[in-house]
Protein backbone atom coordinates (compact mmCIF):
# COMPACT_ATOMS: atom_id res chain seq x y z
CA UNK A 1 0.00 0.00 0.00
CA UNK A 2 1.20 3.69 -0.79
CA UNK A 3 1.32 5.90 2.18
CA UNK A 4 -0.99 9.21 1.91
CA UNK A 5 0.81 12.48 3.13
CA UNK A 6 0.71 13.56 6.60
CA UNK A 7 0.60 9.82 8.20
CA UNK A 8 2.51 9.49 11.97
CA UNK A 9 4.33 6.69 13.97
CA UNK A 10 4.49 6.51 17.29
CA UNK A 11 7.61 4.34 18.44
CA UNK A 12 7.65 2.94 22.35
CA UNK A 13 11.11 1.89 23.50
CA UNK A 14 10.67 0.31 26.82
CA UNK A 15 13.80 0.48 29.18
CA UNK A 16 13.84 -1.19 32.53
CA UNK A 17 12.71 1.23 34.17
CA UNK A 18 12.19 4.08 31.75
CA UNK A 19 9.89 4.84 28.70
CA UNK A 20 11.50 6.57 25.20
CA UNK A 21 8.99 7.70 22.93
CA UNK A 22 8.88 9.39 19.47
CA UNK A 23 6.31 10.24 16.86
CA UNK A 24 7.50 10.55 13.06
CA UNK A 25 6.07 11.72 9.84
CA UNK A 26 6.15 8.58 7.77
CA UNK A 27 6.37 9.89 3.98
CA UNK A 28 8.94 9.74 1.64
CA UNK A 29 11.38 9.34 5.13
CA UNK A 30 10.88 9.45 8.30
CA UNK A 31 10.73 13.06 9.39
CA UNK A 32 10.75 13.12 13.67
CA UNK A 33 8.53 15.55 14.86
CA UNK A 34 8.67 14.41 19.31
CA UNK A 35 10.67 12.98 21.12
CA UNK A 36 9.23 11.62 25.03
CA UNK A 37 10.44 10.42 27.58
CA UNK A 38 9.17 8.80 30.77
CA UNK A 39 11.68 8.49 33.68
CA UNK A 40 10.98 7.70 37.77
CA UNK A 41 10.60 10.75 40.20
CA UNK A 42 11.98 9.58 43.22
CA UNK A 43 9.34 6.42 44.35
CA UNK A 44 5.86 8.18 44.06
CA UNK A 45 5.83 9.11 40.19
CA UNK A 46 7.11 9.88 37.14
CA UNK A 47 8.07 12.71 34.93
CA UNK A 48 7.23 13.28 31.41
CA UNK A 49 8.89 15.20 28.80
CA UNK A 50 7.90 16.18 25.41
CA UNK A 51 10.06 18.17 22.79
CA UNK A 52 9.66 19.16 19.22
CA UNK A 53 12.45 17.65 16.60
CA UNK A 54 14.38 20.59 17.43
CA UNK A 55 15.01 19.70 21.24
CA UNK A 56 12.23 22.95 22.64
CA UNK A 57 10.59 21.11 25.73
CA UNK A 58 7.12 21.80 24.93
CA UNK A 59 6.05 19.67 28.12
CA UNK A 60 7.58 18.59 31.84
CA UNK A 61 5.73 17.59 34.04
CA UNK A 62 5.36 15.32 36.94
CA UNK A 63 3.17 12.72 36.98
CA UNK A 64 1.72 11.11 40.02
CA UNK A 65 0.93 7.09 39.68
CA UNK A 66 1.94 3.85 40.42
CA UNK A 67 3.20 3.05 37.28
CA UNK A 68 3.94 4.13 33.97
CA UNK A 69 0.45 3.82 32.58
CA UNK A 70 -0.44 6.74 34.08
CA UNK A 71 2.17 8.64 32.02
CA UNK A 72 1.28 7.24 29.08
CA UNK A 73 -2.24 8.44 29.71
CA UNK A 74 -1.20 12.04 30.24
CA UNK A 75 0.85 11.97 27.01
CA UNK A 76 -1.63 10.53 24.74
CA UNK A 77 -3.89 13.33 25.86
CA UNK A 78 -1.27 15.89 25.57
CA UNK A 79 -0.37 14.38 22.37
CA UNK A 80 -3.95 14.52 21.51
CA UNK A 81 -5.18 17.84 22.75
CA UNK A 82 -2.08 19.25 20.95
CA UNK A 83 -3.09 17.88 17.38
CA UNK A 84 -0.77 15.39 16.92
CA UNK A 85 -2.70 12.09 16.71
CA UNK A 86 -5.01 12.79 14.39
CA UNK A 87 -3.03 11.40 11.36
CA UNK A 88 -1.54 8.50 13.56
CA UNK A 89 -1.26 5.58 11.16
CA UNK A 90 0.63 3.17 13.27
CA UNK A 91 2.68 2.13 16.27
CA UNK A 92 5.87 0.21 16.39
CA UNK A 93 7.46 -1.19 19.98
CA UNK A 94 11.03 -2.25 20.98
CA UNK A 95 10.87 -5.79 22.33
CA UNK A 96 13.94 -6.78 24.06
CA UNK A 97 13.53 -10.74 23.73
CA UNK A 98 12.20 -12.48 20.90
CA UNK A 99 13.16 -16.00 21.36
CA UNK A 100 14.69 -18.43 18.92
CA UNK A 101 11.29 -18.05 16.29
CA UNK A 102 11.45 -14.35 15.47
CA UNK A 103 14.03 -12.71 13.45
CA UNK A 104 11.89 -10.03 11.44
CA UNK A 105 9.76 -7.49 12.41
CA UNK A 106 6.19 -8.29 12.70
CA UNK A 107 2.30 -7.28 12.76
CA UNK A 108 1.21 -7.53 16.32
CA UNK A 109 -1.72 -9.61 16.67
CA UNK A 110 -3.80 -11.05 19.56
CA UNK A 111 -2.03 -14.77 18.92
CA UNK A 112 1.29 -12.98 18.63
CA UNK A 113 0.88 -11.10 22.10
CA UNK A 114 0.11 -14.47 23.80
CA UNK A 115 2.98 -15.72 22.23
CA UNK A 116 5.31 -12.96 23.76
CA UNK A 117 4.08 -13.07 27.13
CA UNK A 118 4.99 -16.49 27.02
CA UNK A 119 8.52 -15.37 26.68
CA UNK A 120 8.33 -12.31 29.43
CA UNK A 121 10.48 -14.76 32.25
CA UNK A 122 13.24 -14.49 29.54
CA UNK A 123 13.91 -10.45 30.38
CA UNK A 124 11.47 -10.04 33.48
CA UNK A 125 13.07 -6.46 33.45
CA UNK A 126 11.65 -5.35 29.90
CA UNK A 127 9.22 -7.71 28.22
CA UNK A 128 6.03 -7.26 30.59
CA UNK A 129 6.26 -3.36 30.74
CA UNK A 130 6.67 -3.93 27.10
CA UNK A 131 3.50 -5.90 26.63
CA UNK A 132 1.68 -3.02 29.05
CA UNK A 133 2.50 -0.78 26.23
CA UNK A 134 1.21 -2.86 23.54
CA UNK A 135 -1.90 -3.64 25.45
CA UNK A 136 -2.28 0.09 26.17
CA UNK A 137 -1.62 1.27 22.84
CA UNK A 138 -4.47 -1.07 21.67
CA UNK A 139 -7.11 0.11 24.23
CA UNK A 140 -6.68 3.36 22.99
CA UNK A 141 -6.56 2.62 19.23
CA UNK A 142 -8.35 -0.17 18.66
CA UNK A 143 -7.98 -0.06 14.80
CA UNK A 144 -4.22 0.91 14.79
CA UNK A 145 -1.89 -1.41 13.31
CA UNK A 146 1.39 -2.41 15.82
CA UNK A 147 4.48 -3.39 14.59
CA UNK A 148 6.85 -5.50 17.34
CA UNK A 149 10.51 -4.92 16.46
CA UNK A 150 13.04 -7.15 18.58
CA UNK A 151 16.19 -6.21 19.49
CA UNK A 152 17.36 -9.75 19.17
CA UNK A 153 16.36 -9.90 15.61
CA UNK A 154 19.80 -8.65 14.51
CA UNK A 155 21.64 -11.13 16.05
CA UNK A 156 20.08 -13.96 14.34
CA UNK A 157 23.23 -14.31 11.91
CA UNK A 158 25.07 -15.78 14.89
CA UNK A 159 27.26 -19.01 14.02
CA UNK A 160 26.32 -21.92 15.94
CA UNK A 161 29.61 -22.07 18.15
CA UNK A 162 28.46 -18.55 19.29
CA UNK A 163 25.17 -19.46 20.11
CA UNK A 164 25.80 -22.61 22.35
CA UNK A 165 26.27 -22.59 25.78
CA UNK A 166 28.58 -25.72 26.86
CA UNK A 167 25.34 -27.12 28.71
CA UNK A 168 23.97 -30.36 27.88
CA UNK A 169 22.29 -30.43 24.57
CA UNK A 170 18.68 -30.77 25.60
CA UNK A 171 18.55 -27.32 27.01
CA UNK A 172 20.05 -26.31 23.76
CA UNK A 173 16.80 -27.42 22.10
CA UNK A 174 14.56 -26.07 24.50
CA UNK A 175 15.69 -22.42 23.54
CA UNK A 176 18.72 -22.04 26.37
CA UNK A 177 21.15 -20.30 24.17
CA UNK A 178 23.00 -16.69 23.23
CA UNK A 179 20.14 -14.66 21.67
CA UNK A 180 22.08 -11.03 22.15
CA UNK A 181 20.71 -7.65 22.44
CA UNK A 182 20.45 -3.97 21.66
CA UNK A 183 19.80 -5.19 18.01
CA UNK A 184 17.73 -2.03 17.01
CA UNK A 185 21.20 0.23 18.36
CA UNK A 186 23.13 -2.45 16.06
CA UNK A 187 21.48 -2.44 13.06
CA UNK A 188 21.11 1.07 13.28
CA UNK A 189 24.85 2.53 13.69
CA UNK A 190 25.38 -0.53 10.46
CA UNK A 191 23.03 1.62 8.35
CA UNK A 192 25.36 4.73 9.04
CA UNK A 193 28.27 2.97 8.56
CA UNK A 194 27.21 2.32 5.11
CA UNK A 195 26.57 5.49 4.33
CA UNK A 196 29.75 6.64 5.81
CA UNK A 197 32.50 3.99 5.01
CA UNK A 198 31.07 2.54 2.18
CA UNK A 199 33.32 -0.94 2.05
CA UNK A 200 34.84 -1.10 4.58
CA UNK A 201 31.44 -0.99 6.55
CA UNK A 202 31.23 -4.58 5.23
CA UNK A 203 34.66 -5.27 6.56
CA UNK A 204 35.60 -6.59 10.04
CA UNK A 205 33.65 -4.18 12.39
CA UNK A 206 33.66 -3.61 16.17
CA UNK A 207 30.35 -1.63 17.91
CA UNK A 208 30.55 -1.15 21.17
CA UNK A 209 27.02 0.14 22.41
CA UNK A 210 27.95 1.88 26.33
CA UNK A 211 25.76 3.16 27.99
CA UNK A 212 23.77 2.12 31.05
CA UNK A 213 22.85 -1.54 29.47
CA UNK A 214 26.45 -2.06 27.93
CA UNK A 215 27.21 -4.46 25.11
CA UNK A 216 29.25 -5.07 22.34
CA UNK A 217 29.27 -7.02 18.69
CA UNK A 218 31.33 -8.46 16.26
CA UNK A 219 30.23 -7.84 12.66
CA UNK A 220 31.86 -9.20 9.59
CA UNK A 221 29.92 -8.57 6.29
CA UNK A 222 27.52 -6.80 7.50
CA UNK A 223 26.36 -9.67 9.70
CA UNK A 224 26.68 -10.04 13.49
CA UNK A 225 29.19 -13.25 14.14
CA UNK A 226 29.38 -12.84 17.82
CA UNK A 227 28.22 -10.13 20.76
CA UNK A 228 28.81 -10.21 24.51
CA UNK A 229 25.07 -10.31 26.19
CA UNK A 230 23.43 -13.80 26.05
CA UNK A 231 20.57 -15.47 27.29
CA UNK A 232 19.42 -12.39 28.68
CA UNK A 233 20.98 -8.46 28.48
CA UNK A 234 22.68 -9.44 32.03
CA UNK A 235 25.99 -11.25 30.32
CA UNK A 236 28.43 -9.58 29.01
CA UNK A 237 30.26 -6.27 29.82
CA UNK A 238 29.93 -4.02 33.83
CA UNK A 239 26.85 -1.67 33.07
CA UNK A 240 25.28 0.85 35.36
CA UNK A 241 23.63 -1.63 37.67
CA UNK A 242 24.39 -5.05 35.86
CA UNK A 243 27.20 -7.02 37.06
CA UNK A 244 27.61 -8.46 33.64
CA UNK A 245 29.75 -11.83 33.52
CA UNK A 246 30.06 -13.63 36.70
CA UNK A 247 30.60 -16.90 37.12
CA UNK A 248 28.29 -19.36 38.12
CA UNK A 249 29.63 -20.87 41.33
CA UNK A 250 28.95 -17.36 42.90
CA UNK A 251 24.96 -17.43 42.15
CA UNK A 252 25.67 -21.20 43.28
CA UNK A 253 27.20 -19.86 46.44
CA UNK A 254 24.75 -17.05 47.09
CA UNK A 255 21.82 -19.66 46.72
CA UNK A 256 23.37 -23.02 49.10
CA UNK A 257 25.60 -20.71 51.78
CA UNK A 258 23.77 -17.58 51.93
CA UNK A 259 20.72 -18.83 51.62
CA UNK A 260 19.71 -16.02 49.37
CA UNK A 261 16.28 -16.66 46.79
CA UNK A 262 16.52 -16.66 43.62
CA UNK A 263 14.48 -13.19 43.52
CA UNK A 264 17.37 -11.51 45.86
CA UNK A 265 19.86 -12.95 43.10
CA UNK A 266 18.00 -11.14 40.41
CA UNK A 267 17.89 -7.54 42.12
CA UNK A 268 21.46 -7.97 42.90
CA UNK A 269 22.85 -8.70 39.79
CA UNK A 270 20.78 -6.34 37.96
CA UNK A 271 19.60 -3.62 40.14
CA UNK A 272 22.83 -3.62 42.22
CA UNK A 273 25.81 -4.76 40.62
CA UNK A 274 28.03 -3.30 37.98
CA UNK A 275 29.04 0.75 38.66
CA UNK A 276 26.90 1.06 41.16
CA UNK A 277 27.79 -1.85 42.90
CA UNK A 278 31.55 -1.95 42.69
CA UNK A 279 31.64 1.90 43.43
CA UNK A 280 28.87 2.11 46.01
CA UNK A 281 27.83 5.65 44.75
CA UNK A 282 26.64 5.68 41.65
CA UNK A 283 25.63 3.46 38.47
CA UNK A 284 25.96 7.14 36.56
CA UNK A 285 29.19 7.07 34.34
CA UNK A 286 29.33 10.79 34.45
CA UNK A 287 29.17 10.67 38.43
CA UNK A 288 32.24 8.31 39.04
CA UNK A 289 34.38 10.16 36.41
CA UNK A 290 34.21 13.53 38.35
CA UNK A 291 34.69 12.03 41.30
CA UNK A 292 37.24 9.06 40.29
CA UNK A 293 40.32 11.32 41.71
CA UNK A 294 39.03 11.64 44.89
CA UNK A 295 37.21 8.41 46.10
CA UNK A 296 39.33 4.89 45.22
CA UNK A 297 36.06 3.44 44.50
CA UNK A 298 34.96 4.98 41.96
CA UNK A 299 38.10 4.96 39.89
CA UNK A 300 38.19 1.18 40.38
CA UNK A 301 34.53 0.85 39.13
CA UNK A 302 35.61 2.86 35.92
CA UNK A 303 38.41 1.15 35.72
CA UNK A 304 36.52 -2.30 35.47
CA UNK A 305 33.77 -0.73 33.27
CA UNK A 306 37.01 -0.03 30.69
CA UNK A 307 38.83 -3.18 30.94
CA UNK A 308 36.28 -5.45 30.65
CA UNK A 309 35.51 -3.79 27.30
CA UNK A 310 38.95 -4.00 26.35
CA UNK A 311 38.73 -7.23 26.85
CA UNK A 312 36.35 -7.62 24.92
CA UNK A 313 38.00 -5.84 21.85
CA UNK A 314 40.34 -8.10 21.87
CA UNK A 315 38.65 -11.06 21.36
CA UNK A 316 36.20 -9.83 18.97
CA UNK A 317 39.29 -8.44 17.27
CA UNK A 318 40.87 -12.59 17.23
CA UNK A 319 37.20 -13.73 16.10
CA UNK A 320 36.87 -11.16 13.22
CA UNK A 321 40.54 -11.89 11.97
CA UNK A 322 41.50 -8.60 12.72
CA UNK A 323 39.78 -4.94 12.65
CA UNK A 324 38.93 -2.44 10.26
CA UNK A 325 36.45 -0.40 11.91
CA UNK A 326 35.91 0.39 15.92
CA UNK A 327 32.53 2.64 16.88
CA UNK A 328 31.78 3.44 19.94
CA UNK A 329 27.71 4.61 20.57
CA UNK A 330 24.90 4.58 23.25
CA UNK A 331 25.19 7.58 25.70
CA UNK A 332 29.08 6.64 27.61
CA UNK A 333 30.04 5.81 24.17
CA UNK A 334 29.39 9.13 22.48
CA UNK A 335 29.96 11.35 25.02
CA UNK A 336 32.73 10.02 27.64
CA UNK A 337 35.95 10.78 26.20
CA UNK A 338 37.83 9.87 29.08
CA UNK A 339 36.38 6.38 28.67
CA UNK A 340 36.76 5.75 25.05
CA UNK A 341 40.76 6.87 25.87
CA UNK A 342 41.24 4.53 28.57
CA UNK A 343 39.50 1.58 26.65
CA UNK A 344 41.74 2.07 23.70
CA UNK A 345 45.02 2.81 25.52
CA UNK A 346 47.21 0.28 24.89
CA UNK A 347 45.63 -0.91 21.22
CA UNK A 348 48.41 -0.54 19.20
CA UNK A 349 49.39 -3.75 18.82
CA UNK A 350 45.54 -4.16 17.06
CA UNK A 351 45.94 -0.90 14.61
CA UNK A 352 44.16 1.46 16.91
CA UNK A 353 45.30 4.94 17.54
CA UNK A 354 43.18 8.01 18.61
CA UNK A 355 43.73 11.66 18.07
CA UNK A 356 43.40 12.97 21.08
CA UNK A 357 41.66 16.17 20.24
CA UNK A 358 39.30 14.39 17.78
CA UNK A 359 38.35 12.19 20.87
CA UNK A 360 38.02 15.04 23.40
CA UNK A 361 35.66 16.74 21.13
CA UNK A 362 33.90 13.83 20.35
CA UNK A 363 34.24 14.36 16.58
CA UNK A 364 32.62 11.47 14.32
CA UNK A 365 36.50 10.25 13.61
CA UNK A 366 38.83 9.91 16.29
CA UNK A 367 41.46 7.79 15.15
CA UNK A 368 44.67 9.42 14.19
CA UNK A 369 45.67 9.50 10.42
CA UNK A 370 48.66 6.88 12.00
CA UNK A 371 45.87 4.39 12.56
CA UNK A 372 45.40 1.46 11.05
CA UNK A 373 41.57 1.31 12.23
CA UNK A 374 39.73 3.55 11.69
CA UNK A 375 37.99 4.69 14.89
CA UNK A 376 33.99 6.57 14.99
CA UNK A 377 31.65 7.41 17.22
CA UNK A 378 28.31 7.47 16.02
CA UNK A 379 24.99 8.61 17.94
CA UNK A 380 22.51 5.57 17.74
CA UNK A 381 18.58 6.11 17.52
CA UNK A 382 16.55 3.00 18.17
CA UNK A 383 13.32 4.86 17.60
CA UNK A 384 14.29 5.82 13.89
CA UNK A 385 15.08 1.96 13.14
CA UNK A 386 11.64 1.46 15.05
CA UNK A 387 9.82 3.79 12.76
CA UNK A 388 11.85 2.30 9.43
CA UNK A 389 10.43 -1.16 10.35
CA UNK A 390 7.21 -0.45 10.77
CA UNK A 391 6.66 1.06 7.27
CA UNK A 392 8.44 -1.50 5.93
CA UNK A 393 6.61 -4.37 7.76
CA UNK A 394 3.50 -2.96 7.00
CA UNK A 395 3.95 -2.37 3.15
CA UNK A 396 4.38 1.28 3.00
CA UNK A 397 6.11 2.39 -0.12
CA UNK A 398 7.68 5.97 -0.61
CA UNK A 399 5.49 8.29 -2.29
């Protein structure tokens, strides 16, 4: 189907414990016209903010409620009251997990919705709030076609020796394996690439997506051959709260000797773990870096945060053959120089080099013209690749 003028998208990308929203013209492109965002105000409420495509806050607001539903209400009447969702045309949701059957974008139907809340104990921390979306969205617009987009989905190109855990085989088959995450961020920041690098996007390719859900991915041909989250967005690299990889004989530990439930295991490793754990301050990158010189603790949380991703590098670098592109993205990776320093210190021996004002300035090259790979940092924007699937998924051609 053609696309009249003047039809919107409304993109939901549920965090764990935050909502970003955006509403696009869908035309010839995708023209963004909001941007929203629901964050927790202290434990009684939330806060909502609205701005135009030009970053004006047209709305902030507290909003009192027990959860985020009540937000949502307030800006669909906002949105409403204000004009804008009178040409709405369709909606198109971030799912975190979509287990080992879906690898495109799809049409969200009753059947389909069943389906996912099936697979909510897979990320307990995004897929119901997700599916409270959905289910509000369709209250509200009963007619509206939904589009689900999963951030798994890129990851599907994984090889089978980066897929299996080395459990018994059985658990294999009954969907206990690496799916990977921040897909959308992925797949997005590839796009660019293209457009930027031309071949040697297609070459051996590095992304590291920091920011308070941390991860990393190997990409060689345009395909993802390996990334460092798992079975859930918990393995991998130290995020904000996340302890990222652990192993196994401590949750062993923590469950025979301390006799802690498995429900105390969950909160700590992902509500209390990772920067915010190990400095006992803050999960907030920007936080420990201004106070790194003056409390131990903080340092050694950054620290961590930077080797681990080195570490990382590294081996993605020995998988891939070698490296011909590093980018660094999400919010720590575009805009913590000090971080992107420290996790390439010490490179060389791989080709990497920065230019230190390049990287201090957080210019979209900051490898030095001595380097043999070529270092970027490029902003990411899930809700665009949200709003590009849905017209796609749902037929839309350019007019």
């Amino acid at each position: 189907m053609t696309v009249p003028l003047q039809r919107r998208v409304l993109t939901m990308n549920r965090g764990s414990a935050t909502l970003k929203a955006a509403l696009y013209e869908a035309g010839n492109h995708e023209e963004l016209l909001l941007s929203i965002t629901v964050g927790q105000a202290g434990s009684s409420g939330f806060r909502l903010k609205i701005s135009d495509s030009s970053g004006t806050s047209l709305l902030d607001s507290p909003v009192n409620g027990g959860d985020s539903i009540a937000a949502l209400e307030v800006m669909v009447a906002w949105m409403s009251d204000h004009g804008f969702l009178a040409q709405l045309a369709a909606a198109g949701h971030r799912l975190v997990q979509g287990g080992p059957r879906h690898k495109t974008p799809e049409r969200i139907t009753p059947e389909f919705l069943s389906e996912m809340e099936q697979l909510a104990p897979l990320d307990p921390d995004h897929m119901p709030s997700a599916i409270q979306g959905i289910q509000f969205v369709a209250r509200k617009f009963p007619e509206l076609p939904q589009v689900a987009c999963f951030d798994t989905a890129f990851h599907s190109s994984l090889p089978q020796v980066a897929r299996m855990y080395a459990l018994p085989r059985s658990l294999f088959d009954q969907g206990i394996l690496r799916y990977g995450f921040h897909g959308l961020s992925y797949e997005y920041v590839m796009s660019e690439l293209c457009t930027l690098e031309g071949k040697l996007a297609n070459g051996r390719v590095i992304i590291a997506h920091l920011g308070s859900g941390a991860s990393m991915a190997a990409v060689k041909e345009g395909k993802s051959i390996d990334t460092s989250m798992g079975f859930t967005p918990l393995e991998g690299l130290v995020m904000s709260t996340r302890s990222g990889d652990v192993d196994p004989g401590v949750l062993l530990y923590l469950l025979e000797h301390k006799k802690m439930a498995a429900k105390e295991i969950n909160t700590l490793m992902n509500k209390e773990s990772g920067l915010l754990g190990v400095s006992g301050m803050s999960g907030d990158m920007k936080v420990l870096l201004d106070t790194k010189q003056q409390d131990v603790r903080a340092r050694e949380a950054v620290d961590l945060f930077c080797y681990r991703a080195k570490k990382y590098i590294g081996a993605y670098a020995a998988v891939l053959g070698g490296l011909d592109l590093l980018v660094f993205a999400g919010g720590i990776g575009e805009r913590a120089p000090a971080v992107r320093k420290q996790i390439c210190d010490d490179l060389d021996f791989l080709g990497v080099r920065l230019d230190a004002p390049s990287n201090e300035a957080d210019a979209a090259v900051i490898s030095s013209s001595q380097s043999r790979v070529r270092v970027r940092v490029i902003s990411t924007n899930e809700d665009l690749m949200i709003a590009r699937h849905v017209r796609s998924t749902l037929g839309w051609t350019n007019i």
